[in-house]
N, C-alpha and C. Protein backbone atom coordinates (compact mmCIF):
# COMPACT_ATOMS: atom_id res chain seq x y z
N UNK A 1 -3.89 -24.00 -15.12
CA UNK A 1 -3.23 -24.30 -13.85
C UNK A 1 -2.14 -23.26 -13.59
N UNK A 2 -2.34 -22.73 -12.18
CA UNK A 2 -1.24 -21.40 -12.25
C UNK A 2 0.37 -22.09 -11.76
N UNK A 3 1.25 -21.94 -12.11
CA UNK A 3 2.56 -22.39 -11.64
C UNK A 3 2.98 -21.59 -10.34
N UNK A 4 3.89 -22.36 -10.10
CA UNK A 4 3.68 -22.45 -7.72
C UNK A 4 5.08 -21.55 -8.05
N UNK A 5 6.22 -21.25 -9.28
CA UNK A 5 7.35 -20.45 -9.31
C UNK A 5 7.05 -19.05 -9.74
N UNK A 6 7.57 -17.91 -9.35
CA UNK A 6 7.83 -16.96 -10.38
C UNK A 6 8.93 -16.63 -11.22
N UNK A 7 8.89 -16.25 -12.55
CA UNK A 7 9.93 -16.11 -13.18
C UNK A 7 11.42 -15.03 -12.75
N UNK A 8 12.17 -15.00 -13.43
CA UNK A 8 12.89 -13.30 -12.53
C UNK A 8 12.26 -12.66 -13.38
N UNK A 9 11.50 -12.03 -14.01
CA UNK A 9 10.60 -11.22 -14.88
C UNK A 9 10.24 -10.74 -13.49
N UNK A 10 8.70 -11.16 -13.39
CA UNK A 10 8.10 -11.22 -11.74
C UNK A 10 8.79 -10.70 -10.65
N UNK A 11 10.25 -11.37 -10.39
CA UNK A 11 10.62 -11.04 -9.06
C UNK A 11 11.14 -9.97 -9.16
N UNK A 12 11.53 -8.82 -10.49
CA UNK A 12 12.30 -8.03 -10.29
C UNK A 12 10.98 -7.20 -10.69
N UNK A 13 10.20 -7.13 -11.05
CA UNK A 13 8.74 -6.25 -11.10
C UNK A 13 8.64 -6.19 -9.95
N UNK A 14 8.41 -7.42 -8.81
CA UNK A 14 7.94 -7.59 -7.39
C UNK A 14 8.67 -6.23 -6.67
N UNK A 15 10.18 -6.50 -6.84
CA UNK A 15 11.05 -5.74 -6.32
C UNK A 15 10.69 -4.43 -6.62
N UNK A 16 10.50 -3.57 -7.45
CA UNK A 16 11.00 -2.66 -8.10
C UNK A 16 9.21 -2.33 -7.41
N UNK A 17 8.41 -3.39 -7.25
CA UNK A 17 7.64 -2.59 -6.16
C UNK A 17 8.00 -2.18 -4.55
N UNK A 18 8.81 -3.20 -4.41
CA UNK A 18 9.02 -2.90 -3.03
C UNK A 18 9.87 -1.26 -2.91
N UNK A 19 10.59 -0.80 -3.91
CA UNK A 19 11.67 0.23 -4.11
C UNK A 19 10.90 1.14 -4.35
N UNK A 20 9.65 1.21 -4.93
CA UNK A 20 8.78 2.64 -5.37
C UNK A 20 8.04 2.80 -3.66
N UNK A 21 7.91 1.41 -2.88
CA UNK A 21 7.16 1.63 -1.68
C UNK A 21 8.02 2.50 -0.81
N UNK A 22 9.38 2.59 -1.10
CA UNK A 22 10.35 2.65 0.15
C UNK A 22 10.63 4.59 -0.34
N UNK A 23 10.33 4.43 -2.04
CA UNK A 23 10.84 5.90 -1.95
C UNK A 23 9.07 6.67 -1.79
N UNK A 24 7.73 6.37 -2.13
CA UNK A 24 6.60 6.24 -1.90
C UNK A 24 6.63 6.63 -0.67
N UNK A 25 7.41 5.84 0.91
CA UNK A 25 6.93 6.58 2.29
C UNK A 25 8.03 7.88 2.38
N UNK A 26 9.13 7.97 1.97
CA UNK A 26 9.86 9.11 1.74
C UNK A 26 9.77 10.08 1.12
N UNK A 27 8.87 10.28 0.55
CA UNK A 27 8.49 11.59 -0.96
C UNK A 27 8.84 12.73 -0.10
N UNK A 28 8.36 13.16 1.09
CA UNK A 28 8.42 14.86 1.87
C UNK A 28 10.07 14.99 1.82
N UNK A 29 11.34 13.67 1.78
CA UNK A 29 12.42 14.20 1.76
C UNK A 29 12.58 15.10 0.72
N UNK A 30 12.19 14.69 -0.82
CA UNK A 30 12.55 15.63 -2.15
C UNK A 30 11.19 16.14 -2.02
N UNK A 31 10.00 15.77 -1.98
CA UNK A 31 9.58 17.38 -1.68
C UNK A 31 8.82 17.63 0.00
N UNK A 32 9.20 18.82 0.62
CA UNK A 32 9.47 18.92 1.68
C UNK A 32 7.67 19.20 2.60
N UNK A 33 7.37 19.95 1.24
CA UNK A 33 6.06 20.72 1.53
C UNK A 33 4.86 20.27 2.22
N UNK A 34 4.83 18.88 1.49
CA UNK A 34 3.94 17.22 1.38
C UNK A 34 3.79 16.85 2.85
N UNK A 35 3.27 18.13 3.90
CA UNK A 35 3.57 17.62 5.45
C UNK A 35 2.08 18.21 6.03
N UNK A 36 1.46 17.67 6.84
CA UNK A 36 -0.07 18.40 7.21
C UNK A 36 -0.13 18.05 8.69
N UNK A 37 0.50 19.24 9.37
CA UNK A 37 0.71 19.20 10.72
C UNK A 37 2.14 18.46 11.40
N UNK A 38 3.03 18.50 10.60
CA UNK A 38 3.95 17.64 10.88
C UNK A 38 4.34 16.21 10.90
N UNK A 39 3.04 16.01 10.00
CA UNK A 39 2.93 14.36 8.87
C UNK A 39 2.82 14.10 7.87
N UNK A 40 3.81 13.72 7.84
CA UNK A 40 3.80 13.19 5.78
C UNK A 40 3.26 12.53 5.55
N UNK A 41 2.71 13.33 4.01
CA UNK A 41 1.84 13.07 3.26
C UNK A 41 2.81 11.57 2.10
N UNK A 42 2.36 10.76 2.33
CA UNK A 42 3.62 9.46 1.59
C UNK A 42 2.34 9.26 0.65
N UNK A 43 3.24 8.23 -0.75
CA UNK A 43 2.09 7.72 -1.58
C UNK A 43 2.48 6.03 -1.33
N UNK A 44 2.67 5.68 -0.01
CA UNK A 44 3.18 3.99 0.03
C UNK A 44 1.18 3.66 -0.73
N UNK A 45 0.60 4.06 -0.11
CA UNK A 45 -1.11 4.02 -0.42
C UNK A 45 -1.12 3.90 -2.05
N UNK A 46 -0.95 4.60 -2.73
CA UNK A 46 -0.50 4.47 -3.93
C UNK A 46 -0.31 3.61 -4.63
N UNK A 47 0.90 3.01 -4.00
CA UNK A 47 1.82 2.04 -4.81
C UNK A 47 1.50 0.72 -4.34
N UNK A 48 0.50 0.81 -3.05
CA UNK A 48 0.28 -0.02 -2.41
C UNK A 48 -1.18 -0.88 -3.28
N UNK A 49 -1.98 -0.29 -3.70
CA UNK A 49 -2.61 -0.17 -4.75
C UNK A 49 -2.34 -0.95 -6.00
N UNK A 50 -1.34 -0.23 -6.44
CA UNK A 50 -0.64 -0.58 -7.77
C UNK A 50 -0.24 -1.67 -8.07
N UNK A 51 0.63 -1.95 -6.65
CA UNK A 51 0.82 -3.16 -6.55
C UNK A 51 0.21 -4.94 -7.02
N UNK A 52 -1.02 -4.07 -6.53
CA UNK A 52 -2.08 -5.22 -6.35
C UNK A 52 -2.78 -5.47 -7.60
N UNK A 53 -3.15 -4.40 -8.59
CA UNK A 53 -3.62 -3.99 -9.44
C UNK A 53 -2.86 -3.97 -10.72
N UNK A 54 -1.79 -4.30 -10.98
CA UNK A 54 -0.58 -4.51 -11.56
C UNK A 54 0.04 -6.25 -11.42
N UNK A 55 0.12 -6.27 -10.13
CA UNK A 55 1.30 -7.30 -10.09
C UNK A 55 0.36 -8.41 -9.85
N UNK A 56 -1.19 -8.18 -9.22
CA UNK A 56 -2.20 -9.12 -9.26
C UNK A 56 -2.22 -10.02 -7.66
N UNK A 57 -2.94 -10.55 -7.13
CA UNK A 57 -2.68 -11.06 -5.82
C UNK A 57 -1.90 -11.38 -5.24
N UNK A 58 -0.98 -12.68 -5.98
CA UNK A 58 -0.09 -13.15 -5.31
C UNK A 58 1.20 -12.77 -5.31
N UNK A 59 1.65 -12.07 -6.03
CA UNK A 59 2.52 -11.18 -6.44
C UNK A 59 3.21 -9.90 -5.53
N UNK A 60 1.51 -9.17 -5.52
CA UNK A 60 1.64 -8.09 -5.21
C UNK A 60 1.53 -7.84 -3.26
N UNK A 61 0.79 -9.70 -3.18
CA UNK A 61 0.87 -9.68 -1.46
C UNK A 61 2.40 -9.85 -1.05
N UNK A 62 3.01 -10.86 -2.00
CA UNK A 62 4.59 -11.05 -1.51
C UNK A 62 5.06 -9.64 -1.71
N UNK A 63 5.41 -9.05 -2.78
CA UNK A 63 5.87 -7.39 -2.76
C UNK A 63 5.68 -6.54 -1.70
N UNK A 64 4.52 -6.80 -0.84
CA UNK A 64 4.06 -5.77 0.14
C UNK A 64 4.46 -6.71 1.60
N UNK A 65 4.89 -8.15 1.24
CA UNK A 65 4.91 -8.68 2.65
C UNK A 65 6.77 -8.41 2.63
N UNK A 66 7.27 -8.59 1.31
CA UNK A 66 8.89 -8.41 0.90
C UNK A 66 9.08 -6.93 1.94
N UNK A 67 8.28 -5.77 1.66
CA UNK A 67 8.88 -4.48 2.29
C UNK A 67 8.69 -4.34 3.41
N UNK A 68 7.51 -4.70 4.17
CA UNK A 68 7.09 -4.96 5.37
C UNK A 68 8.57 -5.72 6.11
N UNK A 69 8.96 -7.07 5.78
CA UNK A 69 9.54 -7.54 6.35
C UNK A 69 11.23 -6.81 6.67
N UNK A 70 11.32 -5.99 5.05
CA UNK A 70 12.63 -5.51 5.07
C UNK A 70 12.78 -4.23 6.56
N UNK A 71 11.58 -3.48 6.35
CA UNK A 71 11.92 -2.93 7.01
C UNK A 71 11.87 -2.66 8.51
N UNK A 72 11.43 -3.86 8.84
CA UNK A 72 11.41 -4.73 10.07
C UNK A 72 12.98 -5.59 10.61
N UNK A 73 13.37 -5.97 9.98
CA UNK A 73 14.57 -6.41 9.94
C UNK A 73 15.41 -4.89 10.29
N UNK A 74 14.96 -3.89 9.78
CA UNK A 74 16.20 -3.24 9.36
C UNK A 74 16.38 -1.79 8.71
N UNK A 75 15.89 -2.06 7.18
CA UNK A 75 16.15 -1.24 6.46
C UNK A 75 15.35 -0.24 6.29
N UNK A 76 16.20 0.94 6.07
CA UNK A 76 15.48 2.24 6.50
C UNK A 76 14.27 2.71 5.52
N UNK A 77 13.50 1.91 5.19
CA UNK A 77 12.25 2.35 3.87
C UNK A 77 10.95 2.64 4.43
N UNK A 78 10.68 2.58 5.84
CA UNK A 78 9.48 2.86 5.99
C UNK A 78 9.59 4.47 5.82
N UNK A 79 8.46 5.51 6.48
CA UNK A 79 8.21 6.90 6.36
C UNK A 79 9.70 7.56 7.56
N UNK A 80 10.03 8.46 6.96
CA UNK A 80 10.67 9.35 7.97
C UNK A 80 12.62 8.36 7.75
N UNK A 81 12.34 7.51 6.79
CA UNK A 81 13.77 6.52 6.97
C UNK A 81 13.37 6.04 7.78
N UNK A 82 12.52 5.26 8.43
CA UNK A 82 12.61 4.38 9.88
C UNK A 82 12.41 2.96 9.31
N UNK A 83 13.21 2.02 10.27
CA UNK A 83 12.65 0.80 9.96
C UNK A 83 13.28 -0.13 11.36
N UNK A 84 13.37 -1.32 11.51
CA UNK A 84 13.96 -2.15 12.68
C UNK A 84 12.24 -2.45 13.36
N UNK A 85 12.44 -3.63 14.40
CA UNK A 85 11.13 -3.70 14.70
C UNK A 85 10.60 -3.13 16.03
N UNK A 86 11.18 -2.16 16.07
CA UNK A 86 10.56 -0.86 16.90
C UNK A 86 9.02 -0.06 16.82
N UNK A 87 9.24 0.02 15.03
CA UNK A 87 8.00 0.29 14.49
C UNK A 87 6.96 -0.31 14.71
N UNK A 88 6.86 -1.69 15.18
CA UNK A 88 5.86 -2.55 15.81
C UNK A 88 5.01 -2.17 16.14
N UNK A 89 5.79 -1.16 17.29
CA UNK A 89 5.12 -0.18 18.34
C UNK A 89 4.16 1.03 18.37
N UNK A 90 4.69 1.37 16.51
CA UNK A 90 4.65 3.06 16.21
C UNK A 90 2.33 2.95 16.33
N UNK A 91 2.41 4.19 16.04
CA UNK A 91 0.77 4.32 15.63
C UNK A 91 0.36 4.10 14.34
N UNK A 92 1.45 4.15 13.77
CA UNK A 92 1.66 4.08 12.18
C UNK A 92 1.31 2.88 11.79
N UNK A 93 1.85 1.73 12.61
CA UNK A 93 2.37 0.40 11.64
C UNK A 93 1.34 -0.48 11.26
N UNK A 94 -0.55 -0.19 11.57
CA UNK A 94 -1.08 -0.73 11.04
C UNK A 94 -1.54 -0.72 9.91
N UNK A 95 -0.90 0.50 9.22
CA UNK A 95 -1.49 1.03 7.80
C UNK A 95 -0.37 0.33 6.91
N UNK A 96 0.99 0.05 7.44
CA UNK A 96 2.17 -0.73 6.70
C UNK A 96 1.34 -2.50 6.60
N UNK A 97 1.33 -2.39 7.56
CA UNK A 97 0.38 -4.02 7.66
C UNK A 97 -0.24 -4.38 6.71
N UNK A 98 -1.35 -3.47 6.62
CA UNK A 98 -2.55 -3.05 5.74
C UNK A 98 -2.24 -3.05 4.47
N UNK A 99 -0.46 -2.75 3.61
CA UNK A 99 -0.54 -2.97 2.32
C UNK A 99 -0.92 -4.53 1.91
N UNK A 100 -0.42 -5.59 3.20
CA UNK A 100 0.08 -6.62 2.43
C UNK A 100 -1.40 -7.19 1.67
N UNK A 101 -2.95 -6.94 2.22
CA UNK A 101 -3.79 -7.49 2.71
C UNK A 101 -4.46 -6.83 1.55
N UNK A 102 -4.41 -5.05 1.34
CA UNK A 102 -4.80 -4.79 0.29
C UNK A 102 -4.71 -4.71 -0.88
N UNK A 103 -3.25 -5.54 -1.21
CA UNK A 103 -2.77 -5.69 -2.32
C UNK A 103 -2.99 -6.69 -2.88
N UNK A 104 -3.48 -7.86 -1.91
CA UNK A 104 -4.24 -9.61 -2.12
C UNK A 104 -5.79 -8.63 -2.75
N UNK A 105 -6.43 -8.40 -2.43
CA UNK A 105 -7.63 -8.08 -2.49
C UNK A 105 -7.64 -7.00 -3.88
N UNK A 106 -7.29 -5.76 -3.48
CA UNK A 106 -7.30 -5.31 -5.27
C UNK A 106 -7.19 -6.10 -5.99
N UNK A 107 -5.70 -7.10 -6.14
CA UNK A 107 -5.75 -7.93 -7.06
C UNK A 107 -6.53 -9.42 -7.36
N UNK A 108 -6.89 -9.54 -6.41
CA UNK A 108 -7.83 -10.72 -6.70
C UNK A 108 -9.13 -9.77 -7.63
N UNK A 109 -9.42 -9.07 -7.33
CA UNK A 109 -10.81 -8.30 -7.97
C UNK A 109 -10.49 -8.04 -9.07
N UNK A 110 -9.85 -7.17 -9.71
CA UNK A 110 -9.43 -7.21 -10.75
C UNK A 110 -8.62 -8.45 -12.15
N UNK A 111 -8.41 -9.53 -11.20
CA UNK A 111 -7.95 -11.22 -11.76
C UNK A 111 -9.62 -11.35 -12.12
N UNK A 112 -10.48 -10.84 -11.80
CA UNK A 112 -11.67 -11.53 -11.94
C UNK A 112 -12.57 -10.51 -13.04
N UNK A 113 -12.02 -9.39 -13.35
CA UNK A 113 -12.61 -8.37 -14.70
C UNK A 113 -11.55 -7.25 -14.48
N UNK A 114 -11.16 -7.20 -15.72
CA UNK A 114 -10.23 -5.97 -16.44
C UNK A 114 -10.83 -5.03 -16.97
N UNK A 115 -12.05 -4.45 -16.36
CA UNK A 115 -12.72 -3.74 -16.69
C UNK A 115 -12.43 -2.67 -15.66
N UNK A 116 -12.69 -1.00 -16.48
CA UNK A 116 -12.31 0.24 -15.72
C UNK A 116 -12.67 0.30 -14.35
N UNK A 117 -14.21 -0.22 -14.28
CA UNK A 117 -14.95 -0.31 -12.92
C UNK A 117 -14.46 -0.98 -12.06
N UNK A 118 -13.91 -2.18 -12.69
CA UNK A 118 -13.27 -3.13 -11.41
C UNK A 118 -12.28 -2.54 -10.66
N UNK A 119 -11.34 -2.06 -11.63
CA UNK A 119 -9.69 -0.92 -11.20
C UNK A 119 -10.40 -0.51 -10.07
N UNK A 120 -11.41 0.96 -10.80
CA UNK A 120 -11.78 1.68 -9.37
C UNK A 120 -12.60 1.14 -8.32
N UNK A 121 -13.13 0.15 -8.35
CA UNK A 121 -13.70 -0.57 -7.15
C UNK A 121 -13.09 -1.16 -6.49
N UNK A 122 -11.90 -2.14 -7.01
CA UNK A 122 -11.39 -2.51 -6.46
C UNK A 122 -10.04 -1.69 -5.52
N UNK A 123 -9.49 -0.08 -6.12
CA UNK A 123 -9.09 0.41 -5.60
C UNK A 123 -9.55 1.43 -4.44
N UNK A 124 -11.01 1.40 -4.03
CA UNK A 124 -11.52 1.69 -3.60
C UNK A 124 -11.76 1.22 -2.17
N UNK A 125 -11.46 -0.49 -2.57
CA UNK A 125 -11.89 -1.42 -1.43
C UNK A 125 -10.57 -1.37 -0.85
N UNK A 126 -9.63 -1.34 -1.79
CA UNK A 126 -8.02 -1.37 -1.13
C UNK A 126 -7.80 -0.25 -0.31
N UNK A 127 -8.21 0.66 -0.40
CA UNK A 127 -8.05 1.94 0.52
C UNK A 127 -8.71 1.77 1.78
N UNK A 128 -10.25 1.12 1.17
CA UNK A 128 -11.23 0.79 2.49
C UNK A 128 -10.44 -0.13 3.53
N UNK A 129 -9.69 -0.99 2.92
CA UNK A 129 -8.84 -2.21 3.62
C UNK A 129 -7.60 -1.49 4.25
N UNK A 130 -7.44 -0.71 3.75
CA UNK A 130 -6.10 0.05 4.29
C UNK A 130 -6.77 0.77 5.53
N UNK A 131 -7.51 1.95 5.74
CA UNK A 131 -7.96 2.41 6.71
C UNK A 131 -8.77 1.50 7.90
N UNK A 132 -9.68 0.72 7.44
CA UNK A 132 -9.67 0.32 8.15
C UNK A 132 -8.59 -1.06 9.60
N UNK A 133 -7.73 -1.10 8.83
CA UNK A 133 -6.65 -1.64 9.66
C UNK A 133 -5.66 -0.95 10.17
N UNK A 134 -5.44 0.56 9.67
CA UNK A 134 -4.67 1.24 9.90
C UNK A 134 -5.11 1.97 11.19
N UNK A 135 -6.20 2.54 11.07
CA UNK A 135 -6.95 3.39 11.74
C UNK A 135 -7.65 2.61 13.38
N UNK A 136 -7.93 1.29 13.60
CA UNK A 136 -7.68 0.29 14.20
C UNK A 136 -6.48 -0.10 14.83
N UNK A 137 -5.54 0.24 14.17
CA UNK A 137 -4.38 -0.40 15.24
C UNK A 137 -3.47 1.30 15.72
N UNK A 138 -3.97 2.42 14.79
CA UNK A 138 -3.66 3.50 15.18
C UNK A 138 -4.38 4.02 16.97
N UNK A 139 -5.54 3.49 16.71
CA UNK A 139 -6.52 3.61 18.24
C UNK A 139 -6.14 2.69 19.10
N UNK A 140 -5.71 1.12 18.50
CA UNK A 140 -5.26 0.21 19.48
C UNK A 140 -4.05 0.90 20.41
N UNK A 141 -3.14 1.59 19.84
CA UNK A 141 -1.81 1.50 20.08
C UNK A 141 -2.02 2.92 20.96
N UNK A 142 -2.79 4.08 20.83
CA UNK A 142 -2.63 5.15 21.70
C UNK A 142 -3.67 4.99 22.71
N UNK A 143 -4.38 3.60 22.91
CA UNK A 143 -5.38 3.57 24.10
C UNK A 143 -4.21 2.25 24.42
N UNK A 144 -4.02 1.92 24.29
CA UNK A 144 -2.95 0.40 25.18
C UNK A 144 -1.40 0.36 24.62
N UNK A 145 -0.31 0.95 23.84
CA UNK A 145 0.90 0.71 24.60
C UNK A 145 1.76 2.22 23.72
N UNK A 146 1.25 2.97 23.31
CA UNK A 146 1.73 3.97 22.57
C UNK A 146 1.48 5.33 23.77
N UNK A 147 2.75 5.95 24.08
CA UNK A 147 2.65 7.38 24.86
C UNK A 147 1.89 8.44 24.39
N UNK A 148 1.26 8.65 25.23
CA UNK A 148 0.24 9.85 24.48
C UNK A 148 -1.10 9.71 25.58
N UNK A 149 -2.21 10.42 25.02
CA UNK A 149 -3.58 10.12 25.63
C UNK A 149 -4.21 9.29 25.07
N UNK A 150 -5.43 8.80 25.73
CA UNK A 150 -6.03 7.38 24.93
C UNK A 150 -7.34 8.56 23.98
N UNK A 151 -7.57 8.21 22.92
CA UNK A 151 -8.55 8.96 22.48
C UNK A 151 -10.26 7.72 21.74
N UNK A 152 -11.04 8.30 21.15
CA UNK A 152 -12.05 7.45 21.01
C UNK A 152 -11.93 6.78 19.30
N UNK A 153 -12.73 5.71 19.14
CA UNK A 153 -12.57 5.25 17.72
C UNK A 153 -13.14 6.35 17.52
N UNK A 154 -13.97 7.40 17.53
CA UNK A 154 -14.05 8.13 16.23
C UNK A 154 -13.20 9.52 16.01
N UNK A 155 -12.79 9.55 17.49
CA UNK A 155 -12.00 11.00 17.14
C UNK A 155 -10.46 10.13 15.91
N UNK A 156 -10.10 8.72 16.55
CA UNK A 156 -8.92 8.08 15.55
C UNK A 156 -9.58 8.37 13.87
N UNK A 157 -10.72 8.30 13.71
CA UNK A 157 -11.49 8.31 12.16
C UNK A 157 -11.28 9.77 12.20
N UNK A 158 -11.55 10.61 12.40
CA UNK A 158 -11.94 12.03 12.15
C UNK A 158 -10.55 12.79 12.20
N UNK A 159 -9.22 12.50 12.76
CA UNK A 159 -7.84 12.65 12.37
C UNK A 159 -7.41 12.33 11.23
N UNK A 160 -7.95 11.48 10.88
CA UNK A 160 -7.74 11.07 9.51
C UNK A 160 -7.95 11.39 8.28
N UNK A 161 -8.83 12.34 8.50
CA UNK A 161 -9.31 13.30 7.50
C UNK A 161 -9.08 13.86 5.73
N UNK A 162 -7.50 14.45 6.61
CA UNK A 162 -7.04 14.79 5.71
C UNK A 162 -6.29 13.84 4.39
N UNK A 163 -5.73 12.73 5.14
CA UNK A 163 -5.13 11.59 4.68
C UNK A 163 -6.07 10.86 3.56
N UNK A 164 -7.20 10.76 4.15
CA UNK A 164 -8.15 10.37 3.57
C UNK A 164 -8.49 10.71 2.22
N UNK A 165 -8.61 11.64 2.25
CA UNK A 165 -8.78 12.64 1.12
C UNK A 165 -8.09 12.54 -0.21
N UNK A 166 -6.31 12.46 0.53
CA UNK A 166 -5.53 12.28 -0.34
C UNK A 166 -5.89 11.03 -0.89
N UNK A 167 -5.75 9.95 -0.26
CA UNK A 167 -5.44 8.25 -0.28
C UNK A 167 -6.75 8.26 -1.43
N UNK A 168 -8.14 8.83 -1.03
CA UNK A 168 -9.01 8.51 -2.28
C UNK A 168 -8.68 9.20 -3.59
N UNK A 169 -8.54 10.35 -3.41
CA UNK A 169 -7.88 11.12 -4.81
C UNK A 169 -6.45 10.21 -5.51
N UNK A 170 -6.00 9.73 -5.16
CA UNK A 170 -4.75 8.79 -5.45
C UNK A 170 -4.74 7.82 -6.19
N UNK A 171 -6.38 7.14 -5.06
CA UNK A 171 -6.52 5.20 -5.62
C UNK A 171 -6.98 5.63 -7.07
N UNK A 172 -7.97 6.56 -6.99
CA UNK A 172 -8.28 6.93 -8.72
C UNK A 172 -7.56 6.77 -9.74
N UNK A 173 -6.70 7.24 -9.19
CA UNK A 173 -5.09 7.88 -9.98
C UNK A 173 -5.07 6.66 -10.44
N UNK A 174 -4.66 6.00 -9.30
CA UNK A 174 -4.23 4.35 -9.78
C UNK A 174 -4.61 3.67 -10.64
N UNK A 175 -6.17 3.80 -10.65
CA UNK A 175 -7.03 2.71 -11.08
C UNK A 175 -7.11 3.15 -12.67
N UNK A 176 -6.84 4.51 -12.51
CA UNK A 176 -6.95 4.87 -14.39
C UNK A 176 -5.68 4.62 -14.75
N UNK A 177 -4.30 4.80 -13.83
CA UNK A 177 -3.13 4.46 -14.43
C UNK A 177 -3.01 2.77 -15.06
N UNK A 178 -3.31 2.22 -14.12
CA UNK A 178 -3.12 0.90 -13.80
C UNK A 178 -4.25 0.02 -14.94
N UNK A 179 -5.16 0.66 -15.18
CA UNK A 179 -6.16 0.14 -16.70
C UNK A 179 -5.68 0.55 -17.90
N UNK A 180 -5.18 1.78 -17.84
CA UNK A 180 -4.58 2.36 -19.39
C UNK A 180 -2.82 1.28 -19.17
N UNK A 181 -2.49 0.93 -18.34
CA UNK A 181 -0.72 0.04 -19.02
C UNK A 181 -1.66 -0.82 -18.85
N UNK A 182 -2.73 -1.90 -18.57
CA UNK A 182 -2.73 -2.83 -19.04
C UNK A 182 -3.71 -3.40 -20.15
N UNK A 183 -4.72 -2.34 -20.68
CA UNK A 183 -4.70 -1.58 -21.97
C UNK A 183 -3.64 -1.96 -23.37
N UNK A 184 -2.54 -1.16 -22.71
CA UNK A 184 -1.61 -0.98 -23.75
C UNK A 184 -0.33 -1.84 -23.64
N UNK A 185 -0.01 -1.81 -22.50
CA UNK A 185 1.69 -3.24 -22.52
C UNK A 185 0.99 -4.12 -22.11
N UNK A 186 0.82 -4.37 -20.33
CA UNK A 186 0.16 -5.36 -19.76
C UNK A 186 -0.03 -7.01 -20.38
N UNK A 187 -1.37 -6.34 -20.75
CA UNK A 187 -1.66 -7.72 -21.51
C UNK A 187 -0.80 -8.31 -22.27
N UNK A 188 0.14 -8.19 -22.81
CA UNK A 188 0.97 -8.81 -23.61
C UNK A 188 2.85 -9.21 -22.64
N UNK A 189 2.87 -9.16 -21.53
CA UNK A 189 3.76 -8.88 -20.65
C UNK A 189 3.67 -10.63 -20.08
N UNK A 190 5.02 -11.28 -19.16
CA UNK A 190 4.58 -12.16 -18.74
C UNK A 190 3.83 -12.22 -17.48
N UNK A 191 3.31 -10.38 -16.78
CA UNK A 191 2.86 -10.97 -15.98
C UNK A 191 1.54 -11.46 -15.91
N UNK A 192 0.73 -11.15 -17.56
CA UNK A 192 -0.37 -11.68 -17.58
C UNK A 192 -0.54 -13.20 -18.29
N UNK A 193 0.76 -13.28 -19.16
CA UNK A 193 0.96 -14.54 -19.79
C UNK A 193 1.00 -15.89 -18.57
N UNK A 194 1.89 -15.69 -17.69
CA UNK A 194 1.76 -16.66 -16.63
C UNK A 194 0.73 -17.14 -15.77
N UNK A 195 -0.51 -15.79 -15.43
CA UNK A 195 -1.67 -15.90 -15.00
C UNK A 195 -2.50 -17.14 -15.53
């Protein structure tokens, strides 16, 4: 029977995801380079991942709904320092959306086999879950309330390109990071003891 509390073990893991997300959309500040056409290249995708794959469904959806909300309220952690609910608006904000949803889902898949394959499948699907909500509300927002020209769902897919690229080279990353700690600490940690 899973318990309805988390410990502060949990909530400060939770946290300390929300803090890798916030410096994760900021990376081009310390390094500058990380820009492809005048867009940063962020690893929130990453951690967004990790999250899920680490901290496990329920965990890792509150962690991603925790930063979402912060920086809606307010605080400056989304990409570029932006946050307040302005961003609502941005072209961006369906891929922020998109952590909370793919971080339920990695981790449910992986709650269900700790096996290498699952990591990368399931980080696989988390990316799939990410673009496709991102990339969706990126087309929503420059054909109905975002300044600009309206363009087609596939030219919104085919901008994406490059991002893409990265975000899959990444989830990998993840999925081998994220199997080797729970491999080696993980399993013995409370966040699998409480599971």
């Amino acid at each position: 029977m899973k318990r309805s509390r988390w410990s502060a073990y949990e909530i400060t893991i939770g946290a300390l995801f929300v803090a890798l997300m916030a410096i994760g959309a900021n990376i081009t500040s310390f390094v500058p380079f990380l820009m492809i056409l005048g867009v940063p290249l962020t690893l929130q995708t990453f951690f967004a991942v990790l999250s899920g794959l680490i901290l496990g469904s329920r965990l890792g959806f509150f962690s991603m709904l925790v930063y979402m909300v912060l920086g809606l309220i307010g605080a400056p952690i989304f990409a570029g320092f932006s946050g307040g609910p302005a961003v609502l608006f941005k072209t961006s904000f369906g891929f922020i959306l998109s952590y909370i949803v793919l971080a339920f889902i990695a981790g449910k898949l992986v709650e269900s086999s700790r096996k290498i394959s699952m990591y990368i499948t399931a980080a696989f699907i988390g990316v799939a879950v990410n673009y496709i909500i991102g990339v969706t509300w990126f087309y929503a927002a420059l054909n109905f309330w975002a300044p600009g020209d309206p363009i087609s769902y596939t030219l919104a897919w085919t901008s994406m390109g490059p991002f893409l690229i990265k975000d899959v080279a990444i989830c990998i990353l993840a999925a081998l990071f994220a199997h080797r700690l729970e491999r080696t600490v993980l399993h013995r940690t409370q966040l699998r003891q409480a599971a």
